[in-house]
C-alpha atoms as a PDB file:
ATOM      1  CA  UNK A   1      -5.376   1.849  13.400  1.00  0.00           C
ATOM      2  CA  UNK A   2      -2.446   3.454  12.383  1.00  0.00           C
ATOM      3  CA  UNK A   3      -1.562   4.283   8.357  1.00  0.00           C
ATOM      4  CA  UNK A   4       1.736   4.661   6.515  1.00  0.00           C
ATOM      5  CA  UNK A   5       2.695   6.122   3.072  1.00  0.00           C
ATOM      6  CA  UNK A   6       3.236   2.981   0.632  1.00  0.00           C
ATOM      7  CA  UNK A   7       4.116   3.413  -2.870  1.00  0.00           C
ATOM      8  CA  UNK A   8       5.187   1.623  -5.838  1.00  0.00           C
ATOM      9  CA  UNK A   9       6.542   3.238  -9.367  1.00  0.00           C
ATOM     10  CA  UNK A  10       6.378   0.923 -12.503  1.00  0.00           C
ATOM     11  CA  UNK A  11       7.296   2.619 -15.854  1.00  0.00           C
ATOM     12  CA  UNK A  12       7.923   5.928 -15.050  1.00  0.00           C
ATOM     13  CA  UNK A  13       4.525   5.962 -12.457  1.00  0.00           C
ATOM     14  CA  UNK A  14       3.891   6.273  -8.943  1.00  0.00           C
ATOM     15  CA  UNK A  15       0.996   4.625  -7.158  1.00  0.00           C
ATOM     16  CA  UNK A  16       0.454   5.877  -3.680  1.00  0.00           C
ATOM     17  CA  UNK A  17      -1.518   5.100  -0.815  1.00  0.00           C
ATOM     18  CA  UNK A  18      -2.307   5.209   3.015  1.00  0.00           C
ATOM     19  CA  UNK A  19      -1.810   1.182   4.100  1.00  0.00           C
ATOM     20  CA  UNK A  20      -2.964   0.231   7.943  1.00  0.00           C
ATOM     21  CA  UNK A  21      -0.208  -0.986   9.739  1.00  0.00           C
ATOM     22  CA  UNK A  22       0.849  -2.543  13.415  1.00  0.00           C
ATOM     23  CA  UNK A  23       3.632  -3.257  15.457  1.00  0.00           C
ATOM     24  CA  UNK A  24       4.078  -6.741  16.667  1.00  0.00           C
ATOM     25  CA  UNK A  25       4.174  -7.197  20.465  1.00  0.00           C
ATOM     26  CA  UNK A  26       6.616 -10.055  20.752  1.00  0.00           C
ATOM     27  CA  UNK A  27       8.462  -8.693  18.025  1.00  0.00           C
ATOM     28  CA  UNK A  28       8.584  -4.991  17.855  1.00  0.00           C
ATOM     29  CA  UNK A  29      12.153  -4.796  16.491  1.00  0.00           C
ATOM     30  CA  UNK A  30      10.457  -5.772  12.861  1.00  0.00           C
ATOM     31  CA  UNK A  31       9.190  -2.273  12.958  1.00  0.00           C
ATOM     32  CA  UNK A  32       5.722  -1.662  10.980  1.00  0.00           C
ATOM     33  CA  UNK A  33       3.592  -4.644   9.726  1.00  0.00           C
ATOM     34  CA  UNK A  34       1.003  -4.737   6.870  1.00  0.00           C
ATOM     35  CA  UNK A  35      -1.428  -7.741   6.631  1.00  0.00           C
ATOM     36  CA  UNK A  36      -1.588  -9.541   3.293  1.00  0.00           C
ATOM     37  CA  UNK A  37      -4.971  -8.599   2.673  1.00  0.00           C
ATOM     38  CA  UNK A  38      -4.819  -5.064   2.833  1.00  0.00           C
ATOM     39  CA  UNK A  39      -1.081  -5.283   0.618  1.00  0.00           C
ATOM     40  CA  UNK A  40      -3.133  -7.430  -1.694  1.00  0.00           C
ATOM     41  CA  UNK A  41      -6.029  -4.806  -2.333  1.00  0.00           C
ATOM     42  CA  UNK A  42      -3.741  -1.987  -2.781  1.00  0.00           C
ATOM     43  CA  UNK A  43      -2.224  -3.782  -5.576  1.00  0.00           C
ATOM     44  CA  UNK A  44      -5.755  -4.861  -6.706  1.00  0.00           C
ATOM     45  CA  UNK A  45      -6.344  -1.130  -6.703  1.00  0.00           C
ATOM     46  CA  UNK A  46      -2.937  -0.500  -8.773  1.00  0.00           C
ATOM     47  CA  UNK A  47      -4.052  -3.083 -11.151  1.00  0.00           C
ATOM     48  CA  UNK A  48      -7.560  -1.044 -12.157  1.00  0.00           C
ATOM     49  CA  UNK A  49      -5.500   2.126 -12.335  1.00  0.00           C
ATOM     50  CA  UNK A  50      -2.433   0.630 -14.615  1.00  0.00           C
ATOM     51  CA  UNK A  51      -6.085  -0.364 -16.772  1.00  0.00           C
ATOM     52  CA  UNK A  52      -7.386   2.989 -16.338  1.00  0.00           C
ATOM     53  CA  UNK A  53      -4.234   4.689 -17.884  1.00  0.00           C
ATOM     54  CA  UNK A  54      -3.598   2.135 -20.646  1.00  0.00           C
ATOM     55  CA  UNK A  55       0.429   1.426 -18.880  1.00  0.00           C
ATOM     56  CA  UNK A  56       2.068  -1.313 -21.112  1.00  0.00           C
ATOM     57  CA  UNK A  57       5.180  -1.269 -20.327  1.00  0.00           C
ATOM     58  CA  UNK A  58       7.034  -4.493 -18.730  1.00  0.00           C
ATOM     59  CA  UNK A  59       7.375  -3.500 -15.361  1.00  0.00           C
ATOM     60  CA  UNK A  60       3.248  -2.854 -15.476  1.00  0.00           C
ATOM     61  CA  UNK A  61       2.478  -6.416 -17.288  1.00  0.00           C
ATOM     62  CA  UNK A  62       4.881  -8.479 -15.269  1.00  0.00           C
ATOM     63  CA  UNK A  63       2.882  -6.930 -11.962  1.00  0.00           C
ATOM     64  CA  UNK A  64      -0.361  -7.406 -13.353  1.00  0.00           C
ATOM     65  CA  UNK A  65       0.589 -11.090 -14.323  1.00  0.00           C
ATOM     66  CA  UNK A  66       1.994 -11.834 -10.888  1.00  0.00           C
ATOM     67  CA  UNK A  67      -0.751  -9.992  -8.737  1.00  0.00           C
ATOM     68  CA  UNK A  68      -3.135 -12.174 -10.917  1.00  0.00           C
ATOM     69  CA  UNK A  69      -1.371 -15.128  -9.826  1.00  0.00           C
ATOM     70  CA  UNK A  70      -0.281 -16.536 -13.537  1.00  0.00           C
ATOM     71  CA  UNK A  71       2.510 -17.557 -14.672  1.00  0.00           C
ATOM     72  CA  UNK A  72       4.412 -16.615 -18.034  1.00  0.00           C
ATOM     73  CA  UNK A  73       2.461 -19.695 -20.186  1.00  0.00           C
ATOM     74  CA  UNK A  74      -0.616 -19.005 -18.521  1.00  0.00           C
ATOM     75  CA  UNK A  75      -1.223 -15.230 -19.336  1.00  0.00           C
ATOM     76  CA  UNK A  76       0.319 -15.571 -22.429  1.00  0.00           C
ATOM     77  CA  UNK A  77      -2.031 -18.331 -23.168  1.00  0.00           C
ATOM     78  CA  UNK A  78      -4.870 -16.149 -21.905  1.00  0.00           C
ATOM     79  CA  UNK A  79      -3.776 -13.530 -23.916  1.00  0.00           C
ATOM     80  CA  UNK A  80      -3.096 -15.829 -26.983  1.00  0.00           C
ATOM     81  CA  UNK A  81       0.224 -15.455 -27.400  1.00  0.00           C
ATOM     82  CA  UNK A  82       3.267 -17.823 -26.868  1.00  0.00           C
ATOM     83  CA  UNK A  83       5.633 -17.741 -24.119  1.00  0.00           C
ATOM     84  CA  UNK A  84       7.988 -16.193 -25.711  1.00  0.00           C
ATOM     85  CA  UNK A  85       5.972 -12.944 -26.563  1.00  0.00           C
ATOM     86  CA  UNK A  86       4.976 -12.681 -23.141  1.00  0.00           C
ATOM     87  CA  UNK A  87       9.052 -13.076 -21.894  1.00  0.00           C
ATOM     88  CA  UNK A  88      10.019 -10.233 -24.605  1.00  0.00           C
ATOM     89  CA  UNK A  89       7.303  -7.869 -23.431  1.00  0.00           C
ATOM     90  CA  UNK A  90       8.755  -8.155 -19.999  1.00  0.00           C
END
């Protein structure tokens, strides 16, 4: 399977990697496809690394948040803060 370059900066940093990719058959005007699950483990993988360097800044919590799935009330409730903390951070 074929691989292209995908990358992503948040806060001043750029994740990188090597994501498989395909071309549809019926569709090849759409140019190169990713499947969910492999888009959804690099960001997995961008996750442990934004934990690994200690990033804080908004663009890094808002993309943790969402690649966790939570809303604003529920990570700031799982963090124990209010809404409103969570909305100024980001």
């Amino acid at each position: 399977m074929k691989t292209q370059q995908h990358q992503i900066t948040l806060d001043g940093v750029t994740f990188e990697g090597d994501l498989p990719f395909y071309v549809s058959e019926t569709r090849p005007e759409l140019g190169p496809l990713t499947r969910d699950e492999d888009l959804r483990r690099f960001n997995r993988a961008v996750v442990r690394k934004i934990a690994e360097l200690g990033l804080q800044g908004p663009e890094s919590l808002r993309f943790c948040r969402k690649v966790a799935g939570l809303g604003v009330v529920e990570f700031a409730t799982l963090l124990g803060y209010d809404r409103k903390a969570v909305q100024r951070w980001e």
